[in-house]
PDB file of N, CA and C in Angstrom:
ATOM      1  N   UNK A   1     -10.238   8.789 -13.338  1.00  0.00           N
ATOM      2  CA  UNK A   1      -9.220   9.756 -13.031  1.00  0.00           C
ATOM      3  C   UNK A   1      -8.810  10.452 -14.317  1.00  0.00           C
ATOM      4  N   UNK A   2      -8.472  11.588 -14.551  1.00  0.00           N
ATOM      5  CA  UNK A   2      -7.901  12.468 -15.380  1.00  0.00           C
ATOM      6  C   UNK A   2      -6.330  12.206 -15.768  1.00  0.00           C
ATOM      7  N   UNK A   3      -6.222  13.134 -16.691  1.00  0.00           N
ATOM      8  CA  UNK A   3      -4.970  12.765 -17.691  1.00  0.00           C
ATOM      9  C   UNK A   3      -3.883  13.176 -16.594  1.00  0.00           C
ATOM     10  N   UNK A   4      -2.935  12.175 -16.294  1.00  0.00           N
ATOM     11  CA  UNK A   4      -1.863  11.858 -15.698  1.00  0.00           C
ATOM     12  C   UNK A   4      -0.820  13.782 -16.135  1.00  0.00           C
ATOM     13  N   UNK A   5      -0.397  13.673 -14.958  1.00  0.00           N
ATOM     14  CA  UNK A   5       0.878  14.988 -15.262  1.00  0.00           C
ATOM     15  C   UNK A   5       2.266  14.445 -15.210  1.00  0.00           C
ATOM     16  N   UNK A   6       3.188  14.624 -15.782  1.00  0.00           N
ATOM     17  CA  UNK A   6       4.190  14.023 -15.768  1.00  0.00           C
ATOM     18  C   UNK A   6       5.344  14.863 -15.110  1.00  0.00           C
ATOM     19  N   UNK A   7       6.046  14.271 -14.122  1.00  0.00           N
ATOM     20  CA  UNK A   7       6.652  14.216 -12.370  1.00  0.00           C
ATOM     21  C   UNK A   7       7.922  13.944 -12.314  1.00  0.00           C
ATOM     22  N   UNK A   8       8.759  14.547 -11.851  1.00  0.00           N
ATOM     23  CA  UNK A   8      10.081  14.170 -11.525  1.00  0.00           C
ATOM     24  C   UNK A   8       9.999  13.392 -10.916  1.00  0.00           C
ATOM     25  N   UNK A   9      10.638  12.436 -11.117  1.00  0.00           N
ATOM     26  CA  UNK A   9      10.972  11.034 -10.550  1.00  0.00           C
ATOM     27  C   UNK A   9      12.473  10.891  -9.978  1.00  0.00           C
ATOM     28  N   UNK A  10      12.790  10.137  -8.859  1.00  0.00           N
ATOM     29  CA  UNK A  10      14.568  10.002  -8.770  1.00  0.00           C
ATOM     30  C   UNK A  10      15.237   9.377  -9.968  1.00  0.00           C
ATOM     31  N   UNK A  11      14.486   8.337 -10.635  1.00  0.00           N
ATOM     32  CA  UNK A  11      15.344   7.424 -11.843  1.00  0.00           C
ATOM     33  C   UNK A  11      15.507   8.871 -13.095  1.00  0.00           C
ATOM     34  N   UNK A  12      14.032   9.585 -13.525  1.00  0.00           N
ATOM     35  CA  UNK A  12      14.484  10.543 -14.078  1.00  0.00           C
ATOM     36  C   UNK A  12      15.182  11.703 -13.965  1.00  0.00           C
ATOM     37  N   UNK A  13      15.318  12.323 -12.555  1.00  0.00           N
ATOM     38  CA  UNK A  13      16.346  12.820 -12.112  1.00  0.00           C
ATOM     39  C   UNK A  13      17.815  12.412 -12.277  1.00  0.00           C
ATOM     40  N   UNK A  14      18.274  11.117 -12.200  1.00  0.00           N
ATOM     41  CA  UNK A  14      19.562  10.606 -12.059  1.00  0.00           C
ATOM     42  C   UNK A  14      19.775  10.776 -13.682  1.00  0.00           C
ATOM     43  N   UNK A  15      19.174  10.322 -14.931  1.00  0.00           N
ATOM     44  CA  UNK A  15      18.975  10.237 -16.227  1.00  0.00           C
ATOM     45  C   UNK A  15      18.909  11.499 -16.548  1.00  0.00           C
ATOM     46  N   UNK A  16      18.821  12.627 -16.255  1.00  0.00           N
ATOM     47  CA  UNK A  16      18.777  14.350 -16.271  1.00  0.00           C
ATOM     48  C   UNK A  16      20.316  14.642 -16.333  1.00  0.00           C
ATOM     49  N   UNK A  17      20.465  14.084 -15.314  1.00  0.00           N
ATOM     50  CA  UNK A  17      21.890  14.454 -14.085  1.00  0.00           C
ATOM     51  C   UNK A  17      23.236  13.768 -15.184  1.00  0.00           C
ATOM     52  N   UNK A  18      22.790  12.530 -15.327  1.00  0.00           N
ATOM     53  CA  UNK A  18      24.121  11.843 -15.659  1.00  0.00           C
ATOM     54  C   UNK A  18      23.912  11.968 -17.303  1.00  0.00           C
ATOM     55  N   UNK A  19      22.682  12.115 -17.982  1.00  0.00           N
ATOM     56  CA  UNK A  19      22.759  12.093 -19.447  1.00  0.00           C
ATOM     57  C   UNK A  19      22.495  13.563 -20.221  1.00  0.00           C
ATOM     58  N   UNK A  20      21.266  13.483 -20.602  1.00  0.00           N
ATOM     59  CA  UNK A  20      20.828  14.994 -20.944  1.00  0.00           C
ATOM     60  C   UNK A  20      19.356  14.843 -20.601  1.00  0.00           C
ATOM     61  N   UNK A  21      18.919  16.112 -20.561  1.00  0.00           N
ATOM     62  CA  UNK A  21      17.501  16.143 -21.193  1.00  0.00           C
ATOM     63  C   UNK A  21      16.597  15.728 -22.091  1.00  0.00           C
ATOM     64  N   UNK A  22      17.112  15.133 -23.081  1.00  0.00           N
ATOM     65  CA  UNK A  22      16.831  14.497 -24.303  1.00  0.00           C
ATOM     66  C   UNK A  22      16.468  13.251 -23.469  1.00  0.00           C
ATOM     67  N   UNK A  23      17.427  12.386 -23.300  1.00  0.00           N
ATOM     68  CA  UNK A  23      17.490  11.092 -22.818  1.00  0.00           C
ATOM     69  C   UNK A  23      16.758  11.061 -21.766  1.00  0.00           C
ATOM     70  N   UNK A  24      16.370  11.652 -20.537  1.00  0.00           N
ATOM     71  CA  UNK A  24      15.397  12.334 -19.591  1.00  0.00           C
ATOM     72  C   UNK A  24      13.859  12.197 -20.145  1.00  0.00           C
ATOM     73  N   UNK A  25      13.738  12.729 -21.125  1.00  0.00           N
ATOM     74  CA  UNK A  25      12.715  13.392 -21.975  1.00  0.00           C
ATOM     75  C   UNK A  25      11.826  11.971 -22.808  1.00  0.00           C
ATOM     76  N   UNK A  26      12.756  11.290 -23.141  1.00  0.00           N
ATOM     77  CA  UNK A  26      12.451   9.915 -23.921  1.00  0.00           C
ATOM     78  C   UNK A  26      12.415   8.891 -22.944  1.00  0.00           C
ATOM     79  N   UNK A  27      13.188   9.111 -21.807  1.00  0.00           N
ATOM     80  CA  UNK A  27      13.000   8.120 -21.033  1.00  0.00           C
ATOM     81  C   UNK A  27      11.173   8.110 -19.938  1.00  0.00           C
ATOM     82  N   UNK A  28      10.981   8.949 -19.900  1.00  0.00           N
ATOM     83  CA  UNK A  28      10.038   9.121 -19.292  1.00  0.00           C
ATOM     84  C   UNK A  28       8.546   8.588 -19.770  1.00  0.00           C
ATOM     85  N   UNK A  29       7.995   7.797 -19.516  1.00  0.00           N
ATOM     86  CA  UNK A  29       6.774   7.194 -19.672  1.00  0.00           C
ATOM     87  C   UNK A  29       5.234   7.890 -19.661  1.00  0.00           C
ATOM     88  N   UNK A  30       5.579   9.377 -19.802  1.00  0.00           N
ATOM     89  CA  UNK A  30       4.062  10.292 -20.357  1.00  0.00           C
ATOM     90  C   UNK A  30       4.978  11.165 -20.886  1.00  0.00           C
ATOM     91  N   UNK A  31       5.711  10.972 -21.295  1.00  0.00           N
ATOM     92  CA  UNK A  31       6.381  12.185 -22.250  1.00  0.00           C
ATOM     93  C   UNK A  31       6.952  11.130 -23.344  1.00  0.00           C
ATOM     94  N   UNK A  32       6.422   9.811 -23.893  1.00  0.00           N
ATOM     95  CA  UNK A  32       6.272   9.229 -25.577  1.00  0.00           C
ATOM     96  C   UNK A  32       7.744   8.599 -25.056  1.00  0.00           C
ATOM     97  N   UNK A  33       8.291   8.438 -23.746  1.00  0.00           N
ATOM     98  CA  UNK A  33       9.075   7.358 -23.731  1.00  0.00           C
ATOM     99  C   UNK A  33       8.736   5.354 -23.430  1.00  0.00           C
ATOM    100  N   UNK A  34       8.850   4.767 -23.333  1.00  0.00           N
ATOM    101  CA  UNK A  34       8.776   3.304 -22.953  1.00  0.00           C
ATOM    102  C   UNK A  34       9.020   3.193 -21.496  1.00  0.00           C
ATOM    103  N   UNK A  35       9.869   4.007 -20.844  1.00  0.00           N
ATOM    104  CA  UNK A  35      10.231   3.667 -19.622  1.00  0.00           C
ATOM    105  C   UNK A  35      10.486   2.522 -19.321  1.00  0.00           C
ATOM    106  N   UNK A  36      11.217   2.162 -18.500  1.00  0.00           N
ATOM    107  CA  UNK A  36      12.074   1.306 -18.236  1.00  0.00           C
ATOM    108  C   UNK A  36      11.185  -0.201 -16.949  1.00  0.00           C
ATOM    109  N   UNK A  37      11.363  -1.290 -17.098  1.00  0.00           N
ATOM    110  CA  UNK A  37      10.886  -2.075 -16.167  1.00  0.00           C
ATOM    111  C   UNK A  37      11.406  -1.248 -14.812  1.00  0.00           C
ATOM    112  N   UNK A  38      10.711  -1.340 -13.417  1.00  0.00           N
ATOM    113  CA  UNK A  38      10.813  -1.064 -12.438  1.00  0.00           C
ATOM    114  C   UNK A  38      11.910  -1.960 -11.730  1.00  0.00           C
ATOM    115  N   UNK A  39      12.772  -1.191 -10.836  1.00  0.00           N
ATOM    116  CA  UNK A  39      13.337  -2.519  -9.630  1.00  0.00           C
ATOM    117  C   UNK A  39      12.040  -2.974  -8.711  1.00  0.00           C
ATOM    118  N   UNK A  40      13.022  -3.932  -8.233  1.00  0.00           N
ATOM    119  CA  UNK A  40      12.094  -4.474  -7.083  1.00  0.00           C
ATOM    120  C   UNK A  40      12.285  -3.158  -5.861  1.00  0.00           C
ATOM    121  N   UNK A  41      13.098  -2.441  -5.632  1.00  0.00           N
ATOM    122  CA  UNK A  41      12.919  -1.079  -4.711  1.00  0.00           C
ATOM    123  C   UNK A  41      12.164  -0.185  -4.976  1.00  0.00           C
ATOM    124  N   UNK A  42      11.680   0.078  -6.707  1.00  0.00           N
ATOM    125  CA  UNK A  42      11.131   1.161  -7.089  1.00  0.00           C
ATOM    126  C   UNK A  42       9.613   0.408  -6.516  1.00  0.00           C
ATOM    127  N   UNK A  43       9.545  -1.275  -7.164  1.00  0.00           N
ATOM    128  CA  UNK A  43       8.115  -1.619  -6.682  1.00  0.00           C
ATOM    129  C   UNK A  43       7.531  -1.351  -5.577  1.00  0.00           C
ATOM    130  N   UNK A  44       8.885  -1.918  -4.571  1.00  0.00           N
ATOM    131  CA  UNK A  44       8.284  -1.983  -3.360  1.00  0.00           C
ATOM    132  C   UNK A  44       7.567  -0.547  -2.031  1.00  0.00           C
ATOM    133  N   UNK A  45       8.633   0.694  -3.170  1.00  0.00           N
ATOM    134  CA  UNK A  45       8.440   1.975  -2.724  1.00  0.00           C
ATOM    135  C   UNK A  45       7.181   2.064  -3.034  1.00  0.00           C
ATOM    136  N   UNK A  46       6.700   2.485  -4.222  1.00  0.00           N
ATOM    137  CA  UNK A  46       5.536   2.180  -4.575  1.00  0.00           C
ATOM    138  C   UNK A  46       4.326   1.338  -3.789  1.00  0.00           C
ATOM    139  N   UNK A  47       4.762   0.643  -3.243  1.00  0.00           N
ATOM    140  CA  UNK A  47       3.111  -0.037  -2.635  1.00  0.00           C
ATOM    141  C   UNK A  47       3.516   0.991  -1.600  1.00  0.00           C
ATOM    142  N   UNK A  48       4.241   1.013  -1.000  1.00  0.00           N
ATOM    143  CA  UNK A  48       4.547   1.757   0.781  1.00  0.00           C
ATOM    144  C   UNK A  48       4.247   3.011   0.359  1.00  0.00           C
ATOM    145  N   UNK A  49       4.417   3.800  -0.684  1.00  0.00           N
ATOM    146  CA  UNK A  49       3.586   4.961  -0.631  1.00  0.00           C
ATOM    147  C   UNK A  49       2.128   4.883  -1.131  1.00  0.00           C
ATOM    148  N   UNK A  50       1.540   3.978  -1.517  1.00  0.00           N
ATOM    149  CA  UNK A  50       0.118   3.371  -1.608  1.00  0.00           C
ATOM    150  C   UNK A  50      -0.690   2.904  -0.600  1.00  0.00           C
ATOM    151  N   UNK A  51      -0.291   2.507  -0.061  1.00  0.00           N
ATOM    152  CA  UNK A  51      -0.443   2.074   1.674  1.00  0.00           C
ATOM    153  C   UNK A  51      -0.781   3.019   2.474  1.00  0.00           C
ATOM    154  N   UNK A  52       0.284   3.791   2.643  1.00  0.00           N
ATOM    155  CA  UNK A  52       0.490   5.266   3.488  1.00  0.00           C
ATOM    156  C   UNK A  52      -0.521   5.980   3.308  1.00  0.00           C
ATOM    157  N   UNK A  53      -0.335   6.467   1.728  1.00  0.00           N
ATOM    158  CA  UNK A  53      -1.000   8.071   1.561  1.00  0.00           C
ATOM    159  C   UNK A  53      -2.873   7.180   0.253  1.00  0.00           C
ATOM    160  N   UNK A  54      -2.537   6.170   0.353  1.00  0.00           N
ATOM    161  CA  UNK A  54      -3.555   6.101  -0.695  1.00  0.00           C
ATOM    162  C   UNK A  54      -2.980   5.670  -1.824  1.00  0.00           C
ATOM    163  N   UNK A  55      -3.910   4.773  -2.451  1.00  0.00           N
ATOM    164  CA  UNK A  55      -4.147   4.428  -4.012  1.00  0.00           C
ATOM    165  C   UNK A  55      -4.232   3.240  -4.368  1.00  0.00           C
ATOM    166  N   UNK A  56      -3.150   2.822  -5.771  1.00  0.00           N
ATOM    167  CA  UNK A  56      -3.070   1.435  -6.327  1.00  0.00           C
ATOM    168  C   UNK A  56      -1.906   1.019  -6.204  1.00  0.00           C
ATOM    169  N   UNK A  57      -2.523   0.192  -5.130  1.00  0.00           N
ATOM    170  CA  UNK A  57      -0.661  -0.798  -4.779  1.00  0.00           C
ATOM    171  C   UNK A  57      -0.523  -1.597  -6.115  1.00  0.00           C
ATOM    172  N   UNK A  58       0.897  -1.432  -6.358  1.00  0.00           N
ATOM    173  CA  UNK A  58       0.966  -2.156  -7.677  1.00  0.00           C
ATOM    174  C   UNK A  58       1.022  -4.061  -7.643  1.00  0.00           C
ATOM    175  N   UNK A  59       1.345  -4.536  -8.555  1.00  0.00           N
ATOM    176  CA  UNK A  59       1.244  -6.234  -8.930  1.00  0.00           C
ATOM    177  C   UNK A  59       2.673  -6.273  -8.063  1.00  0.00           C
ATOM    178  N   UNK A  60       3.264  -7.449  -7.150  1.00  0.00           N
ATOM    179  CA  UNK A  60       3.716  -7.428  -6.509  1.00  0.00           C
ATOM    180  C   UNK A  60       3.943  -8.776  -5.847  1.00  0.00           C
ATOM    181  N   UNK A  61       4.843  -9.620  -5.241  1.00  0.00           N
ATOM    182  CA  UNK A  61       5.118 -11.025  -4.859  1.00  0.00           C
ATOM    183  C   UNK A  61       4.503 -10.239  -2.992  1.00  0.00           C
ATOM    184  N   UNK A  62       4.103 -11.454  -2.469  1.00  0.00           N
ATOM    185  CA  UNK A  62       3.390 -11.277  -1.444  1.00  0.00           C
ATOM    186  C   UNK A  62       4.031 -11.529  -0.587  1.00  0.00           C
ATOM    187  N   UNK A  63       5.897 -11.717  -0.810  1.00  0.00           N
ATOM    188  CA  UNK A  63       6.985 -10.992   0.173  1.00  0.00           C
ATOM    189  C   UNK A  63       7.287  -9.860   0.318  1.00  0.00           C
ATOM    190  N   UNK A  64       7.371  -9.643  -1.210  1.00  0.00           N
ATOM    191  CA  UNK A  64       7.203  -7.830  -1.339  1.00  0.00           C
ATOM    192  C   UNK A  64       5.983  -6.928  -0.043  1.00  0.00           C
ATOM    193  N   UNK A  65       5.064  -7.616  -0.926  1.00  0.00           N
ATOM    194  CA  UNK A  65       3.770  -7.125  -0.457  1.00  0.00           C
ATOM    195  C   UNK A  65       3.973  -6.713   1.248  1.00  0.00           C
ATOM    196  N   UNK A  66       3.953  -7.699   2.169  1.00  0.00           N
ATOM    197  CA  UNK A  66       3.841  -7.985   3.226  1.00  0.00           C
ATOM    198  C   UNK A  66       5.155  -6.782   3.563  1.00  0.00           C
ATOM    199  N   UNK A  67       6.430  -7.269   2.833  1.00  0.00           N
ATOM    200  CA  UNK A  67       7.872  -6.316   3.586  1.00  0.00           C
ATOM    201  C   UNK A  67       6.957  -4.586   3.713  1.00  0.00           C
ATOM    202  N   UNK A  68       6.512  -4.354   2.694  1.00  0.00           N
ATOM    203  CA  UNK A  68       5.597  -2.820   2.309  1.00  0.00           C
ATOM    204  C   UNK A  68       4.716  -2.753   3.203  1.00  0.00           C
ATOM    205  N   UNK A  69       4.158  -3.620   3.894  1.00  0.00           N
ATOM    206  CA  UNK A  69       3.173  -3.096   4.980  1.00  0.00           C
ATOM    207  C   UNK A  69       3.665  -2.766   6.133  1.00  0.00           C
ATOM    208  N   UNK A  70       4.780  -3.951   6.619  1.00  0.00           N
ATOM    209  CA  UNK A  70       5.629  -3.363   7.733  1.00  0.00           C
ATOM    210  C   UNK A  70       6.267  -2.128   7.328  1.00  0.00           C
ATOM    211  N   UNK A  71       6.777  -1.936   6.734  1.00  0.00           N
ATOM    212  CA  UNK A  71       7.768  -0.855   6.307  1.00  0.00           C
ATOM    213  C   UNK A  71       6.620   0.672   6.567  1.00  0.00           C
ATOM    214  N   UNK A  72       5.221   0.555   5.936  1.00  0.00           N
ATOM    215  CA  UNK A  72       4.294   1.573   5.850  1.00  0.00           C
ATOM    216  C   UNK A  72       3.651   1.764   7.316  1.00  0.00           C
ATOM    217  N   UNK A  73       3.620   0.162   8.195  1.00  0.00           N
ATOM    218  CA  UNK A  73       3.108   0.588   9.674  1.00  0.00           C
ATOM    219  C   UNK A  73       3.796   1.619  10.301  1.00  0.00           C
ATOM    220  N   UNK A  74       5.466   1.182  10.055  1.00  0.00           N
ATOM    221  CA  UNK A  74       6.150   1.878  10.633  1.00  0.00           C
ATOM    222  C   UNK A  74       6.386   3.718  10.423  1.00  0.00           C
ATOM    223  N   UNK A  75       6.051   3.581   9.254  1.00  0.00           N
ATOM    224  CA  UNK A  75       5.508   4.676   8.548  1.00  0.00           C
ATOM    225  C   UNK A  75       4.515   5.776   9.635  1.00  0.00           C
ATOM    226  N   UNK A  76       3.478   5.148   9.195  1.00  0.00           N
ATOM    227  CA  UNK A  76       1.846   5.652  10.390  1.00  0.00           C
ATOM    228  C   UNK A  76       2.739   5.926  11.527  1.00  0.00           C
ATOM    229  N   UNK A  77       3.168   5.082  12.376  1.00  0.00           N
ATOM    230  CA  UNK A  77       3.219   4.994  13.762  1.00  0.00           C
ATOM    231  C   UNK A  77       4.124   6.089  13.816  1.00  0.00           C
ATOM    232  N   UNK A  78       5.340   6.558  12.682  1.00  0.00           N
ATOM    233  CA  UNK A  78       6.255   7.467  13.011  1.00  0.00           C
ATOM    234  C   UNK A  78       5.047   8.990  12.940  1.00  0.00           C
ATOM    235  N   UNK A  79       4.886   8.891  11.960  1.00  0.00           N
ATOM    236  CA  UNK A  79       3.650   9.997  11.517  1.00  0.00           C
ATOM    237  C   UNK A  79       2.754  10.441  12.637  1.00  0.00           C
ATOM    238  N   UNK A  80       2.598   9.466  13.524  1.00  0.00           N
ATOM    239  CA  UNK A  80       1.720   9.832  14.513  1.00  0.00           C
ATOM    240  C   UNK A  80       2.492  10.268  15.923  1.00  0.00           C
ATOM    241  N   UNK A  81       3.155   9.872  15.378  1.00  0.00           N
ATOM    242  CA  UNK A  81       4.556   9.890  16.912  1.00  0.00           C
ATOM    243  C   UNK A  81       5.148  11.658  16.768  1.00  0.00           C
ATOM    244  N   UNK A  82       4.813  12.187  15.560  1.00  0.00           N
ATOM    245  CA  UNK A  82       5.006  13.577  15.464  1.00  0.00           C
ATOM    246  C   UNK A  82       4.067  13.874  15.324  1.00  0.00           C
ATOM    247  N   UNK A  83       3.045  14.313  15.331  1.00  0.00           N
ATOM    248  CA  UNK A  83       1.890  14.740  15.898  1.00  0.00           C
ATOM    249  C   UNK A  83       0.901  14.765  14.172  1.00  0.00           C
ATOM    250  N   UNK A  84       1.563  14.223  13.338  1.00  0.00           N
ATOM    251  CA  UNK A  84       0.808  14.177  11.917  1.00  0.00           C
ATOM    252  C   UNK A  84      -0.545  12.755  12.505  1.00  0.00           C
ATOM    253  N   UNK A  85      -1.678  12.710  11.798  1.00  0.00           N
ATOM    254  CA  UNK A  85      -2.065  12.351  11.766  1.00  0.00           C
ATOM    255  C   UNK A  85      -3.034  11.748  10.326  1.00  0.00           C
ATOM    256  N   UNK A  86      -3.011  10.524  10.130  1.00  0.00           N
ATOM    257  CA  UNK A  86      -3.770  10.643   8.169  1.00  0.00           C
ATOM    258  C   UNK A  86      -5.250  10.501   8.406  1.00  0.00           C
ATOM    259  N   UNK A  87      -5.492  11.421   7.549  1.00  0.00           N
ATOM    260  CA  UNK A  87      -7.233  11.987   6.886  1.00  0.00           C
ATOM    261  C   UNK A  87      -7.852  12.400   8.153  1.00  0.00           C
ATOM    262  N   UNK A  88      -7.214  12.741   8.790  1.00  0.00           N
ATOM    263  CA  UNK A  88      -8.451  13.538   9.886  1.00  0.00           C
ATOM    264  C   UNK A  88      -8.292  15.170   9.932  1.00  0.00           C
ATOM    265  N   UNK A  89      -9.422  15.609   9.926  1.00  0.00           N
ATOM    266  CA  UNK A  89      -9.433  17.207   9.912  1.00  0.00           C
ATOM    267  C   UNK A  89      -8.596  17.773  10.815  1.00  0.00           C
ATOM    268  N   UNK A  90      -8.273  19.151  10.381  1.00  0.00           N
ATOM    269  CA  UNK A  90      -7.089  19.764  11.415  1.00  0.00           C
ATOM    270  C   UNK A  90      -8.052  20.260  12.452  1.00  0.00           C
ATOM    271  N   UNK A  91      -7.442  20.615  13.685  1.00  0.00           N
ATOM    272  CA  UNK A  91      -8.522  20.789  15.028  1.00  0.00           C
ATOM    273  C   UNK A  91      -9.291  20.235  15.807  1.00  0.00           C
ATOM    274  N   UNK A  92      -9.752  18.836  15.082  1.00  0.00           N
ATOM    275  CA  UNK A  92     -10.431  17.909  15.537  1.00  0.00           C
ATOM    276  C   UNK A  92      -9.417  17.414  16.582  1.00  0.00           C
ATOM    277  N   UNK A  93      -7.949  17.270  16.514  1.00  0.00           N
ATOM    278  CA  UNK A  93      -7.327  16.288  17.308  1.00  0.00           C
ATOM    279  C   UNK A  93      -6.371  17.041  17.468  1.00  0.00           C
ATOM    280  N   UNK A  94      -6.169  18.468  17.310  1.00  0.00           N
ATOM    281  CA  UNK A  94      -4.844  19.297  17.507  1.00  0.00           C
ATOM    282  C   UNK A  94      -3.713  18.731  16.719  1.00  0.00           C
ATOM    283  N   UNK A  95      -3.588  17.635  15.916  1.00  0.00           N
ATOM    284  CA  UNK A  95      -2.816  17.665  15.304  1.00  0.00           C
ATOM    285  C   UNK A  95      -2.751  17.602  13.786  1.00  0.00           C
ATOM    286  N   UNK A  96      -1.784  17.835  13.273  1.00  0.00           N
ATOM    287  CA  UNK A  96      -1.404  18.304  11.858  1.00  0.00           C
ATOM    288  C   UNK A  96      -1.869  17.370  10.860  1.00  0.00           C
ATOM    289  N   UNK A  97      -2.736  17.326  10.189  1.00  0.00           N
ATOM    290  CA  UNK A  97      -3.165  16.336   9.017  1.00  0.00           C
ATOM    291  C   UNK A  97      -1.838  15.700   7.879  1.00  0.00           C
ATOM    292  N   UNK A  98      -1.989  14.408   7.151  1.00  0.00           N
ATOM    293  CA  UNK A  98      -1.320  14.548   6.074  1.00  0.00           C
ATOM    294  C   UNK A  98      -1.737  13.947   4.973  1.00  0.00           C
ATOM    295  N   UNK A  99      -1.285  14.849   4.212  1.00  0.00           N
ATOM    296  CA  UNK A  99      -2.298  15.234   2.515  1.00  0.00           C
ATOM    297  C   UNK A  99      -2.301  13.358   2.512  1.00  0.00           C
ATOM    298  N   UNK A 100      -3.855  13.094   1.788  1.00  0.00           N
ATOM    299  CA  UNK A 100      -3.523  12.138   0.860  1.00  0.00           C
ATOM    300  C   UNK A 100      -4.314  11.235   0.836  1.00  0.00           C
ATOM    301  N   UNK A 101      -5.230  10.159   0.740  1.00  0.00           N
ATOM    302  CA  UNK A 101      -6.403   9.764   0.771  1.00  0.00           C
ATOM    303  C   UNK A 101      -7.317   9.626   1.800  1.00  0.00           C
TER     304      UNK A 101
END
């Protein structure tokens, strides 16, 4: 994979919001900050959008793990319950694709 772009995030958003840009700027982990250990919410978001749309579920306790799959079924099933459907071509099934692996 290619060189990472660096993304508004909610933690760097809130660190924007409540500090400066500076502190924003350093805090951020492809812009020469350290960034900060993750919560267990940021982790667990993280696998559930890994799950969902694709990728690398991160390192993770296999309560975590497991809570993120329910949480992501429920996910799909809503997704499909509005007529989105993941990785299938548009037209094939009349309904609306959604971006992502």
């Amino acid at each position: 994979m290619g060189l990472e772009i660096p993304r508004l995030s909610p933690s760097i958003a809130k660190i924007l919001l409540q500090k400066s840009p500076l502190h924003a700027w350093n805090a951020h982990r492809l812009l020469g900050g350290k960034g900060s250990k993750p919560s267990a919410a940021q982790i667990k978001g993280s696998a559930v959008d890994a799950i969902v749309f694709g990728g690398t579920v991160p390192d993770c306790s296999k309560a975590v793990l497991e809570e993120a799959q329910a949480i992501a079924g429920a996910v799909k099933d809503e997704l499909d319950s509005r007529g989105f459907i993941h990785g299938i071509a548009p037209g094939r099934t009349g309904k609306r694709p959604v971006l992502g692996a």
